[in-house]
N, C-alpha and C. Protein backbone atom coordinates (compact mmCIF):
# COMPACT_ATOMS: atom_id res chain seq x y z
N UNK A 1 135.27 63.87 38.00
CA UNK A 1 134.03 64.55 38.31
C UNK A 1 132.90 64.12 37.38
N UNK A 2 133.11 63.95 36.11
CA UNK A 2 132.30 63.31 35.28
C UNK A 2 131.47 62.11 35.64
N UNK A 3 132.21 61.09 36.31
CA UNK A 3 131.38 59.89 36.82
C UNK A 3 130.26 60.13 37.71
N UNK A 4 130.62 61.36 38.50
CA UNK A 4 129.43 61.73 39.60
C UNK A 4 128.53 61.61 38.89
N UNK A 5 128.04 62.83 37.90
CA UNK A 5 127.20 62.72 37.00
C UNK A 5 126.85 61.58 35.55
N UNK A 6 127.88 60.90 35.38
CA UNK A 6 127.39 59.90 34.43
C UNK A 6 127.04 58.61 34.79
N UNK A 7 127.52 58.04 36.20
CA UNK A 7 126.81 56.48 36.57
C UNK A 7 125.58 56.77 37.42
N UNK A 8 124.79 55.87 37.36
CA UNK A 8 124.10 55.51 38.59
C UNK A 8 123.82 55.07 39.57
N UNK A 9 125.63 54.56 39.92
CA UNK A 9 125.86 54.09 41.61
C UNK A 9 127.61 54.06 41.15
N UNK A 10 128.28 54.47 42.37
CA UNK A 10 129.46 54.68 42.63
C UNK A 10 129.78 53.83 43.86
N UNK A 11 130.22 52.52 44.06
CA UNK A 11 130.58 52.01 44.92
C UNK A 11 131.92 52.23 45.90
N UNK A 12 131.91 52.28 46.68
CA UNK A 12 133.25 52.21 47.55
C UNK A 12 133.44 50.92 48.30
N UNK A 13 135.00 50.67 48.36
CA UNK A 13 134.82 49.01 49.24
C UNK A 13 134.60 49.18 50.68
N UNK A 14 135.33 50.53 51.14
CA UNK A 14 135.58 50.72 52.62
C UNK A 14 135.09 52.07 53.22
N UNK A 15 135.06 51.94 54.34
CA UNK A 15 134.61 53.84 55.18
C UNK A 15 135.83 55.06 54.15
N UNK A 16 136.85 54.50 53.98
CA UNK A 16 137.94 55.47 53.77
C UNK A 16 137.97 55.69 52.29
N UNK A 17 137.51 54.55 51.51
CA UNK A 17 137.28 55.22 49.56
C UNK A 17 135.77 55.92 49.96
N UNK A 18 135.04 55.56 50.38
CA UNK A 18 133.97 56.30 50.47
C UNK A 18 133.91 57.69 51.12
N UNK A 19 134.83 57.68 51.90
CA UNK A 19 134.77 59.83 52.32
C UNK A 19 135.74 60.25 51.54
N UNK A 20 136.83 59.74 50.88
CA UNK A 20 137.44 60.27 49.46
C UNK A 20 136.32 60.59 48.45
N UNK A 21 135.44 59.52 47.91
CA UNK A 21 134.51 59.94 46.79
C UNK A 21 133.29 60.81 46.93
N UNK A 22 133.44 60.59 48.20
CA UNK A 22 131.92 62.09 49.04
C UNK A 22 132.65 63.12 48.98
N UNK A 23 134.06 63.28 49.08
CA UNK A 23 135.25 63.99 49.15
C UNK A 23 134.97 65.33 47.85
N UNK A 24 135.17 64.11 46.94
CA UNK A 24 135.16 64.86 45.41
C UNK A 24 133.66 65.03 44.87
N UNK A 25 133.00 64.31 45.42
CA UNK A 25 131.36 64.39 45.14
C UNK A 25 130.78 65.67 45.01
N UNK A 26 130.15 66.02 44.00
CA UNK A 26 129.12 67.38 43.86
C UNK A 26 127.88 67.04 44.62
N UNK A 27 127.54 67.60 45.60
CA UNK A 27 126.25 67.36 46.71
C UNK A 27 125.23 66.97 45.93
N UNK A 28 125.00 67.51 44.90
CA UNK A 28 123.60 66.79 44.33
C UNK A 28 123.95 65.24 43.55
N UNK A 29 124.68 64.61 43.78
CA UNK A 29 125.19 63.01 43.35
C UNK A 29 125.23 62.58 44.67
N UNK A 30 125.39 62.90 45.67
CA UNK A 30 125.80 62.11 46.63
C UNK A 30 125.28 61.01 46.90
N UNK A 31 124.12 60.98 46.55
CA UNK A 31 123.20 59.86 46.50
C UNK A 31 123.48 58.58 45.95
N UNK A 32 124.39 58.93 45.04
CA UNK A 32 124.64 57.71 44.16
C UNK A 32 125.50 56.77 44.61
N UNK A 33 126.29 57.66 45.45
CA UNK A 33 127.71 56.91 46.23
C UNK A 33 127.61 56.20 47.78
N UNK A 34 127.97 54.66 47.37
CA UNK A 34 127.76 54.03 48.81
C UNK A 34 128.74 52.55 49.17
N UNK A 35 128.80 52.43 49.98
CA UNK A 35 129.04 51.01 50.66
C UNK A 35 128.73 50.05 49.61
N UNK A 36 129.47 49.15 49.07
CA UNK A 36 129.38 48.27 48.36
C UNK A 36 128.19 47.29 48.90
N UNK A 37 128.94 46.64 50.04
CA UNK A 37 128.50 45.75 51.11
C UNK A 37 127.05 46.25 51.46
N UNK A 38 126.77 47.61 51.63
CA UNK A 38 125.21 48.03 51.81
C UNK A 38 124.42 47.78 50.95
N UNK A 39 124.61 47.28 50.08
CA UNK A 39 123.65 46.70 48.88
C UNK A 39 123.26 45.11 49.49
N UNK A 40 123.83 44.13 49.81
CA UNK A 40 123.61 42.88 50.37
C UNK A 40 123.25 42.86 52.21
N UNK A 41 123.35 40.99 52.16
CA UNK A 41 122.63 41.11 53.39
C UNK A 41 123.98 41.11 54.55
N UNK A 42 124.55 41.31 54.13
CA UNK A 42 126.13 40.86 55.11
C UNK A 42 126.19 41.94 56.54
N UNK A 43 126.16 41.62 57.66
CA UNK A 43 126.51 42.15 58.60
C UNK A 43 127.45 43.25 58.79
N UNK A 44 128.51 43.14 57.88
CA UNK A 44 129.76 43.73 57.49
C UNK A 44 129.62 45.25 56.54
N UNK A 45 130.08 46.01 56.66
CA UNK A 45 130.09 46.81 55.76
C UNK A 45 130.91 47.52 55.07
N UNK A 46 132.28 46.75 55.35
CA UNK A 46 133.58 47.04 54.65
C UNK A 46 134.04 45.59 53.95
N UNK A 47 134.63 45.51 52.38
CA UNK A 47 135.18 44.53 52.15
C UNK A 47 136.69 44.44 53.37
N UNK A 48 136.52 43.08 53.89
CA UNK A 48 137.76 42.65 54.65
C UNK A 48 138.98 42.30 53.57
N UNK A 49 139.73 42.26 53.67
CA UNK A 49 141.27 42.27 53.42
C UNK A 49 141.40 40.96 53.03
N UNK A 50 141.66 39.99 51.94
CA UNK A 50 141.36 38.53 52.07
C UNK A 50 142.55 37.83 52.44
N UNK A 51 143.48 38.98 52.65
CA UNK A 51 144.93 37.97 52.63
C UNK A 51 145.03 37.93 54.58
N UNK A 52 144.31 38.47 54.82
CA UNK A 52 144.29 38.56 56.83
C UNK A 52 142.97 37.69 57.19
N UNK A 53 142.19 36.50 55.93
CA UNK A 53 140.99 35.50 56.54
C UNK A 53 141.42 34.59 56.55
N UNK A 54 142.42 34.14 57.38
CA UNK A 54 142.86 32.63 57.52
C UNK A 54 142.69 31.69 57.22
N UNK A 55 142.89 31.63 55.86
CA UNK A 55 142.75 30.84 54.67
C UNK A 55 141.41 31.12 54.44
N UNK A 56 140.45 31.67 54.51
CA UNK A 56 138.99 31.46 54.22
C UNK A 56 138.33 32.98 53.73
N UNK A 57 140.10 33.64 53.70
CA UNK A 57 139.77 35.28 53.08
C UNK A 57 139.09 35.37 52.13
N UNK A 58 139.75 34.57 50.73
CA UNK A 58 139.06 35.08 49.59
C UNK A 58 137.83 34.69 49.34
N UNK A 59 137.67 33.13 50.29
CA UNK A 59 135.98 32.61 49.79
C UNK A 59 135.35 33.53 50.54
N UNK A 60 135.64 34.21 51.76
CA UNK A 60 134.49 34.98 52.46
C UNK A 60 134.72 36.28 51.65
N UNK A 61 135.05 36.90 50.96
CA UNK A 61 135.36 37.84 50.28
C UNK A 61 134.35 38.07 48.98
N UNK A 62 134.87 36.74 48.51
CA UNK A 62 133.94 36.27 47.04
C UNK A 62 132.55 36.15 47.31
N UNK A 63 132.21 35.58 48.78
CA UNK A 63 130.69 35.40 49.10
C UNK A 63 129.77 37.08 49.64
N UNK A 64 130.91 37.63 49.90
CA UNK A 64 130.39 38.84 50.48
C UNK A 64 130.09 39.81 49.05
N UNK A 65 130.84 39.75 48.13
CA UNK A 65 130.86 40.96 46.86
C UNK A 65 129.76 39.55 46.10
N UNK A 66 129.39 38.49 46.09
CA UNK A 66 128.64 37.79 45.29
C UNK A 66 127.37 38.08 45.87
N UNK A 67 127.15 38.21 46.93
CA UNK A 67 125.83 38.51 47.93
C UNK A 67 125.70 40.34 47.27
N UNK A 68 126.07 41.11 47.80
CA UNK A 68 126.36 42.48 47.12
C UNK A 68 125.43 42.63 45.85
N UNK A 69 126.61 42.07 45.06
CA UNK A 69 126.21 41.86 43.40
C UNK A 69 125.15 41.34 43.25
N UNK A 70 124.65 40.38 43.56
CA UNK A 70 122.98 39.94 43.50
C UNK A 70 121.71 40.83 43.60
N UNK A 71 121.98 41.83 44.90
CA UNK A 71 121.25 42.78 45.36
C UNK A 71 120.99 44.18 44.18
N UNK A 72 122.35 44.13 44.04
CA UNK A 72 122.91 44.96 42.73
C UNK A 72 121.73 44.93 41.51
N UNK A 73 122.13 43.47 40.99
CA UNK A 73 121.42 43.42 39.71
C UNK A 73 119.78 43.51 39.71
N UNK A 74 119.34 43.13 41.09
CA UNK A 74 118.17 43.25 40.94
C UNK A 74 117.77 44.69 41.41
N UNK A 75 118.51 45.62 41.97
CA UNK A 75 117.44 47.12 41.32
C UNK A 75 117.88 47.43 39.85
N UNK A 76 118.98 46.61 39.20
CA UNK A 76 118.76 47.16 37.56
C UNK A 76 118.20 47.00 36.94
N UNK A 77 116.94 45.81 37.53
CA UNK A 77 116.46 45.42 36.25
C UNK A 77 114.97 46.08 36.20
């Protein structure tokens, strides 16, 4: 419960960690908690599974949380 209140973004990879952490969420944080993938430009909004991308899981994986992360750093700064 502490994290609600001590970060300033709570990521989830998928629909299903994300209604767990809205789950435990105190309504006035909710805000903080979202879609990883909703931070970037990716069509997608669940990390996919990399071992089910036929051979091209983990690079599309790595490109999707690297796209993400970009988006990321630039509202921190």
């Amino acid at each position: 419960m502490e994290d609600f209140e001590r970060f300033d973004m709570i990521l989830a990879s998928d629909k299903a960690n994300l209604a767990d952490l809205l789950d435990d969420c105190p309504k006035q944080y909710r805000d903080k908690v979202s879609l990883f993938l909703s931070h970037g430009d990716s069509k997608l909004d669940e990390i996919p599974d990399p071992y089910f991308g036929a051979g091209r899981g983990f690079e599309l994986v790595l490109d999707l949380i690297e796209d993400a992360s970009d988006s990321i750093l630039d509202k921190c700064q």
